[in-house]
Protein backbone atom coordinates (compact mmCIF):
# COMPACT_ATOMS: atom_id res chain seq x y z
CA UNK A 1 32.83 106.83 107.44
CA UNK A 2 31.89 105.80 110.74
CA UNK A 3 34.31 102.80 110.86
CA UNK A 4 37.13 105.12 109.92
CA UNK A 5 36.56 107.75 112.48
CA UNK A 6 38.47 105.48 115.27
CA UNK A 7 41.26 105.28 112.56
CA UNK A 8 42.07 109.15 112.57
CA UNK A 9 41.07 109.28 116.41
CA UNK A 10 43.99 107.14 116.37
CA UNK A 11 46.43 108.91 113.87
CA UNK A 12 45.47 112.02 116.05
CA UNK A 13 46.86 110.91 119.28
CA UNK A 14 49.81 108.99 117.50
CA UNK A 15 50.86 112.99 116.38
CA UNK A 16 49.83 114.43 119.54
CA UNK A 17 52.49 112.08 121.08
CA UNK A 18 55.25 112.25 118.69
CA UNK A 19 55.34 116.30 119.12
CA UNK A 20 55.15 116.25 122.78
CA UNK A 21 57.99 113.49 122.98
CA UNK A 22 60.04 116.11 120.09
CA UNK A 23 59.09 119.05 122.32
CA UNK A 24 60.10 117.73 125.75
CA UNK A 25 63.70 117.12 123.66
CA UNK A 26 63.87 120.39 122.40
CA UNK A 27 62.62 121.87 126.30
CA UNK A 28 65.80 120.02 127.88
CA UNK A 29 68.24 122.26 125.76
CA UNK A 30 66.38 125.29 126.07
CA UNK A 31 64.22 125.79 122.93
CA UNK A 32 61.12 127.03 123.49
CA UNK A 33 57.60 126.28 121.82
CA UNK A 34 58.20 129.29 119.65
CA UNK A 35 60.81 128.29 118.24
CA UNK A 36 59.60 124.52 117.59
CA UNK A 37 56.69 125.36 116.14
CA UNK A 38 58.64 127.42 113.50
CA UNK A 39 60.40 124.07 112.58
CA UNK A 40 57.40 122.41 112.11
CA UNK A 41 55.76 125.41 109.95
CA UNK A 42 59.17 125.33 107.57
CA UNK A 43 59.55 121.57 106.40
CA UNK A 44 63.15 122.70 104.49
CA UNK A 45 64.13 124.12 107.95
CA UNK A 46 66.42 121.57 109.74
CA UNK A 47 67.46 121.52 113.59
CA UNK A 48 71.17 122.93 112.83
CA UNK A 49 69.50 125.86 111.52
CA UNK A 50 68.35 127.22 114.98
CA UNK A 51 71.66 126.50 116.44
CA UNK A 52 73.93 129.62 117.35
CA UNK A 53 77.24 129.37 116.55
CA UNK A 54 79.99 129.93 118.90
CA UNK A 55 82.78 132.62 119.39
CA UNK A 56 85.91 132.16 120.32
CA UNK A 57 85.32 133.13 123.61
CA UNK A 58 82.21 131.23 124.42
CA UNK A 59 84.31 127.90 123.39
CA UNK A 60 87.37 128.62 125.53
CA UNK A 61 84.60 129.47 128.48
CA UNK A 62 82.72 125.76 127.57
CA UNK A 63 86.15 124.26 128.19
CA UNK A 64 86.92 126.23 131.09
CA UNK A 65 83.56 124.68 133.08
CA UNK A 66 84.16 120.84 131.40
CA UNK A 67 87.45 121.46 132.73
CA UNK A 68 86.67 123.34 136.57
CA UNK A 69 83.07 122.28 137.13
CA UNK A 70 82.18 118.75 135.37
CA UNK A 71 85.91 117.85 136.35
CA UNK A 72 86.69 116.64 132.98
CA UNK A 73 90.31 115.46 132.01
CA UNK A 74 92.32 117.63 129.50
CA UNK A 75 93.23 114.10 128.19
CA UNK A 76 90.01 113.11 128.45
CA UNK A 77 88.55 115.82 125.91
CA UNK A 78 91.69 115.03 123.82
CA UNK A 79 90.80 111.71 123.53
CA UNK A 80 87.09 112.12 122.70
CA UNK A 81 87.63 114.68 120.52
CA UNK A 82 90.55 112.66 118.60
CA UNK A 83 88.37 109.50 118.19
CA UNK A 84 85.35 111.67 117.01
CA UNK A 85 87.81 113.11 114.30
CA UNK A 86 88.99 109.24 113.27
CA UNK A 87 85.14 108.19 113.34
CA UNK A 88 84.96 111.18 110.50
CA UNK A 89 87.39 110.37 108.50
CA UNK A 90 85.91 106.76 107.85
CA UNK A 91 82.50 108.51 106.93
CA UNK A 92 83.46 110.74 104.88
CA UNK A 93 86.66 109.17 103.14
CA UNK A 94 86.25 105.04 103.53
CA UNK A 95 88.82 102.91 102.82
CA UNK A 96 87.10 101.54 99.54
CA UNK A 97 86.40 105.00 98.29
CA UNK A 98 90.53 105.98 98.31
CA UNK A 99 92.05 106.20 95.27
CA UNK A 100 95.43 104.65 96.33
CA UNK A 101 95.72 100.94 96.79
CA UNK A 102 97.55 102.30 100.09
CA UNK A 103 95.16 103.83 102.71
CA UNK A 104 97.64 106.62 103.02
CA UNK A 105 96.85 110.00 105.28
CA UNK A 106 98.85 112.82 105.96
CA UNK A 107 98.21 114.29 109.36
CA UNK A 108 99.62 117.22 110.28
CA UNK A 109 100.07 118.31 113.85
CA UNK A 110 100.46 121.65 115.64
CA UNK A 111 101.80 122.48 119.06
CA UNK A 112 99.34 122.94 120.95
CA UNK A 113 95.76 121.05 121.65
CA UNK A 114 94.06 120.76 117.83
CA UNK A 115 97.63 119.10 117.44
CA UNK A 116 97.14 116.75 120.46
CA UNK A 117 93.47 115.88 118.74
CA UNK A 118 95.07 115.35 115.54
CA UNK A 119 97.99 112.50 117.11
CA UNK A 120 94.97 110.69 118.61
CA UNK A 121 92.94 111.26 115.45
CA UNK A 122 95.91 109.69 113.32
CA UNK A 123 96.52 106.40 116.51
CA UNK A 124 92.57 105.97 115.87
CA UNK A 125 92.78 105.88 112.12
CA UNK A 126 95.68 103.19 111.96
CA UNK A 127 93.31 100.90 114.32
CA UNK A 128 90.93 101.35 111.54
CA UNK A 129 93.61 100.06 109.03
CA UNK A 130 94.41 103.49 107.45
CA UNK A 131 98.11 103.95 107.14
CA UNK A 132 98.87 107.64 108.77
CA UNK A 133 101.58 109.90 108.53
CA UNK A 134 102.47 112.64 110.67
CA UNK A 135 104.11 115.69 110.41
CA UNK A 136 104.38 118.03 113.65
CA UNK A 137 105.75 121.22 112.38
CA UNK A 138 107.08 122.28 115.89
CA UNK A 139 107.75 120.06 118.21
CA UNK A 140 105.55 120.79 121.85
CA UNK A 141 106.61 120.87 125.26
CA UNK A 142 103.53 119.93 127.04
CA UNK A 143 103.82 116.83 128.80
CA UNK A 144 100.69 115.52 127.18
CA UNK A 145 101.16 116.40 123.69
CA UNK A 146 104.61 114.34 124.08
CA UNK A 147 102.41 111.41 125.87
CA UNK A 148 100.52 111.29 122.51
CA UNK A 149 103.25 111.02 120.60
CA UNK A 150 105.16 108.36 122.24
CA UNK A 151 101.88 106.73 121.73
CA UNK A 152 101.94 106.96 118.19
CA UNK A 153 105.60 106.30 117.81
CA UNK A 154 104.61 102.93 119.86
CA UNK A 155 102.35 101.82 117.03
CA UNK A 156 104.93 102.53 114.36
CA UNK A 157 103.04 105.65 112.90
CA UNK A 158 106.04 107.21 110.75
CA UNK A 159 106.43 111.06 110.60
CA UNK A 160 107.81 113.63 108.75
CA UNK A 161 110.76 115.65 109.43
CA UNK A 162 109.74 118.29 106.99
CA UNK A 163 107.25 119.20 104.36
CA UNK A 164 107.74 118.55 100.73
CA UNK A 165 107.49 122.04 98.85
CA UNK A 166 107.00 119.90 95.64
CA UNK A 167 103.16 119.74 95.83
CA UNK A 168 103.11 116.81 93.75
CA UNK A 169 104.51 114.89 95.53
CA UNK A 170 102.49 114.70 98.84
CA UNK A 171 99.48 114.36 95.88
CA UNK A 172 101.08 111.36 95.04
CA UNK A 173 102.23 109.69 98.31
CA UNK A 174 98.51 110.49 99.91
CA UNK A 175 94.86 110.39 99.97
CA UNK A 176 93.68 113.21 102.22
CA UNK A 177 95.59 115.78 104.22
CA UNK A 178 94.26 116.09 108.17
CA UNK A 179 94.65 119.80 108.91
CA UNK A 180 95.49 119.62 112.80
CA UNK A 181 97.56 122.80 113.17
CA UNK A 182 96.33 126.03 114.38
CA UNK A 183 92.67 125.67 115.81
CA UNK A 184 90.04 128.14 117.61
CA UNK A 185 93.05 129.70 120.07
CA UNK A 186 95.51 131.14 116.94
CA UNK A 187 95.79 134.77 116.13
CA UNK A 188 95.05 134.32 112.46
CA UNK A 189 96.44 137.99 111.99
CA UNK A 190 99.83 136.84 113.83
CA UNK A 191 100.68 133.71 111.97
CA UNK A 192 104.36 132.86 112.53
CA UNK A 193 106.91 130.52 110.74
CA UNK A 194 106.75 127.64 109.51
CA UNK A 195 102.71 127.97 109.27
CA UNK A 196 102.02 130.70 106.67
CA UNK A 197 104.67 128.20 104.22
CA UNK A 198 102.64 125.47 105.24
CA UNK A 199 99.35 126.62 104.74
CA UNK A 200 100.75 128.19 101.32
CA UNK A 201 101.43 124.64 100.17
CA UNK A 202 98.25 123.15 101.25
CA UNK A 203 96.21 125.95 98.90
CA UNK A 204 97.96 123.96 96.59
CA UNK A 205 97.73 120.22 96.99
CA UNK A 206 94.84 118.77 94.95
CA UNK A 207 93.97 116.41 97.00
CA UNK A 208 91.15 116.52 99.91
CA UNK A 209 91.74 118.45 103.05
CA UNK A 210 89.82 117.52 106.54
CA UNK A 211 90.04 120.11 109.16
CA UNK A 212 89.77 119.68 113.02
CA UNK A 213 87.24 122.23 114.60
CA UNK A 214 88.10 125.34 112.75
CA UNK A 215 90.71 125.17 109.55
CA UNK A 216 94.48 126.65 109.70
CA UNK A 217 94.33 129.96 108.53
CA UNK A 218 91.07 130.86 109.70
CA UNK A 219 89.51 133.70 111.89
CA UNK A 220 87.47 131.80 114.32
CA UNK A 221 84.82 134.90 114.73
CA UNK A 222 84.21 134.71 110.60
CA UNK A 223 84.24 132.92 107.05
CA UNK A 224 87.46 133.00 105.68
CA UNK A 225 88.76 135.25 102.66
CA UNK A 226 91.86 133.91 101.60
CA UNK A 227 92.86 130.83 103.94
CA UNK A 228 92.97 127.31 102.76
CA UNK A 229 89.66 125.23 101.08
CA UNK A 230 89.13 122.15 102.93
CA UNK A 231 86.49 119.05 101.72
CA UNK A 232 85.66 117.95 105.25
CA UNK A 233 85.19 120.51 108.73
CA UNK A 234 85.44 118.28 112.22
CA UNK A 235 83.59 120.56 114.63
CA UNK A 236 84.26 120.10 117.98
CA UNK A 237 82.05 120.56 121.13
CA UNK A 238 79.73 122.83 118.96
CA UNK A 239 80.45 124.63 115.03
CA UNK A 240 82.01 127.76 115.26
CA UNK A 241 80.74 131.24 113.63
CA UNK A 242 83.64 130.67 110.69
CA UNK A 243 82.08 127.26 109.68
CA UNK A 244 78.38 129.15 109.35
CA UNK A 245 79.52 129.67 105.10
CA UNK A 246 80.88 126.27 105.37
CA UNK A 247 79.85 124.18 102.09
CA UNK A 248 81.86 120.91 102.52
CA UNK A 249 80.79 117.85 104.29
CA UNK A 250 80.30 119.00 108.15
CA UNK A 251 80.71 116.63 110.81
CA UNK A 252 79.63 117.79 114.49
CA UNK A 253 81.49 115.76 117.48
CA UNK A 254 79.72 116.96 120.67
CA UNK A 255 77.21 114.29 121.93
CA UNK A 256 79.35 113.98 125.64
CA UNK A 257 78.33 118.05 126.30
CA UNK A 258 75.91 118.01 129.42
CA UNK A 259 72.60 119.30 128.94
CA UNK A 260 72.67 122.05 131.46
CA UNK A 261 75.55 123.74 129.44
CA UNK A 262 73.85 123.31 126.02
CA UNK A 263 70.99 125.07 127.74
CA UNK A 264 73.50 127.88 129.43
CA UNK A 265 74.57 128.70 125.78
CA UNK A 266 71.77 128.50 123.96
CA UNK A 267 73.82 125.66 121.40
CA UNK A 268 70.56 123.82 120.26
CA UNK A 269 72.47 121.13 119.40
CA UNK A 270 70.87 118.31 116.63
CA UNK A 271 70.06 115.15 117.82
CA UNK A 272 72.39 112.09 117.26
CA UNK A 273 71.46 109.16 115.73
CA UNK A 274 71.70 105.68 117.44
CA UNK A 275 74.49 105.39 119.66
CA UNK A 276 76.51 107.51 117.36
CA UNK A 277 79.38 110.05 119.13
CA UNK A 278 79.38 112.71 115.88
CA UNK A 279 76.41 113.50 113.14
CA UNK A 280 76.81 114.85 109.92
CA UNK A 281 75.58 118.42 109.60
């Protein structure tokens, strides 16, 4: 007995060391002892069950200080974001899992930003020798959402000018679907044409759906009732109170967010692994 006493003298300090290093992690984003210790007490209790998801307002107000304060480029976060969102797609659909002998992805594209993410999502994928497709239903004016495309057109990424109806047949011509329409800044209540058509035919294509940050269709603030099912939610920056029911695979893209704002709003973000820019949730 005496010769082992060292041993767990030892194994004690080892632990002692391992919770303060853990602690002084959780400390720089603003969780307290409390609240670690409560981990540690409830082994089936994981890190993304502390977190508090965001509103709609708290994410637009994030952006707003990347933006003013960290002096951030909107391309920048487009770009970040839209690689994240590639990164996901090979985790969670890899080219030898597809069912096609063609690595065949239908991205489709809204006006505004989630669209932007979703044209450097789909330039990301074809570097990673998927063969996308994209579909914009309305064309954007922003000067950067046009940049994008030219980009895309540049590396011979063929698009859609309109939507099959026949549900079959995008089954047939593709893998996965890349939901990149609406995002967190649509009035889900004041959904205008061609979008409610759209999303009609996506409750009805059998094949996998991957949304960016929150899916089309979707109240931001809640779970939704009747909007479209997808496989695989992208989460951007931080998960959003709708994705809090979410049952699919959930991938969290978020790792560039300083620590003083993950502190400000209380995100208790999980910890990445490696060198890795997203985590699965």
């Amino acid at each position: 007995m005496c010769c082992q006493r060292p041993l767990y003298i030892a194994f004690a300090g080892l632990l002692c060391l391992q919770y303060s290093e853990t602690l002084a992690q959780w400390k720089r984003i603003g969780c307290d002892n409390a609240s670690y210790l409560v981990m540690l007490k409830a082994p089936g209790l994981k890190q993304k069950d502390l977190g508090l998801k965001q509103s709609k307002g708290e994410a637009a107000a994030i952006e707003t200080e990347l933006l003013r304060d960290y002096r951030f480029g909107q391309q920048q976060l487009i770009e970040i974001w839209g690689q994240a969102c590639a990164l996901a797609i090979t985790k969670a659909f890899p080219l030898s899992s597809l069912a096609k002998k063609q690595p065949t992805v239908l991205v489709i594209c809204g006006p505004d930003q989630n669209g932007s993410i979703g044209l450097v999502c789909a330039r990301h994928l074809r570097m990673y020798e998927y063969e996308p497709t994209i579909y914009h239903p309305q064309r954007s004016s922003q000067s950067l959402h046009q940049d994008f495309t030219v980009q895309c057109e540049k590396m011979d990424i063929p698009s859609l000018s309109y939507l099959p109806t026949e549900v079959q047949l995008i089954n047939d011509a593709y893998n996965l679907v890349i939901d990149a329409m609406l995002g967190p800044d649509a009035d889900c209540a004041n959904i205008k044409e061609p979008y409610p058509g759209i999303l009609v035919t996506l409750k009805q294509v059998k094949i996998p759906i991957a949304s960016v940050d929150v899916p089309s269709g979707w109240d931001v603030e809640e779970p939704s009732q009747d909007g479209i099912n997808p496989e695989v939610l992208i989460s951007l920056t931080a998960p959003k109170k709708c994705a809090i029911s979410f049952s699919g695979k959930h991938f969290l893209a978020g790792r560039f967010l300083p620590y003083d704002i993950q502190k400000k709003y209380e995100l208790n973000l999980p910890d990445y692994p490696g060198t890795d820019c997203l985590i699965e949730l």
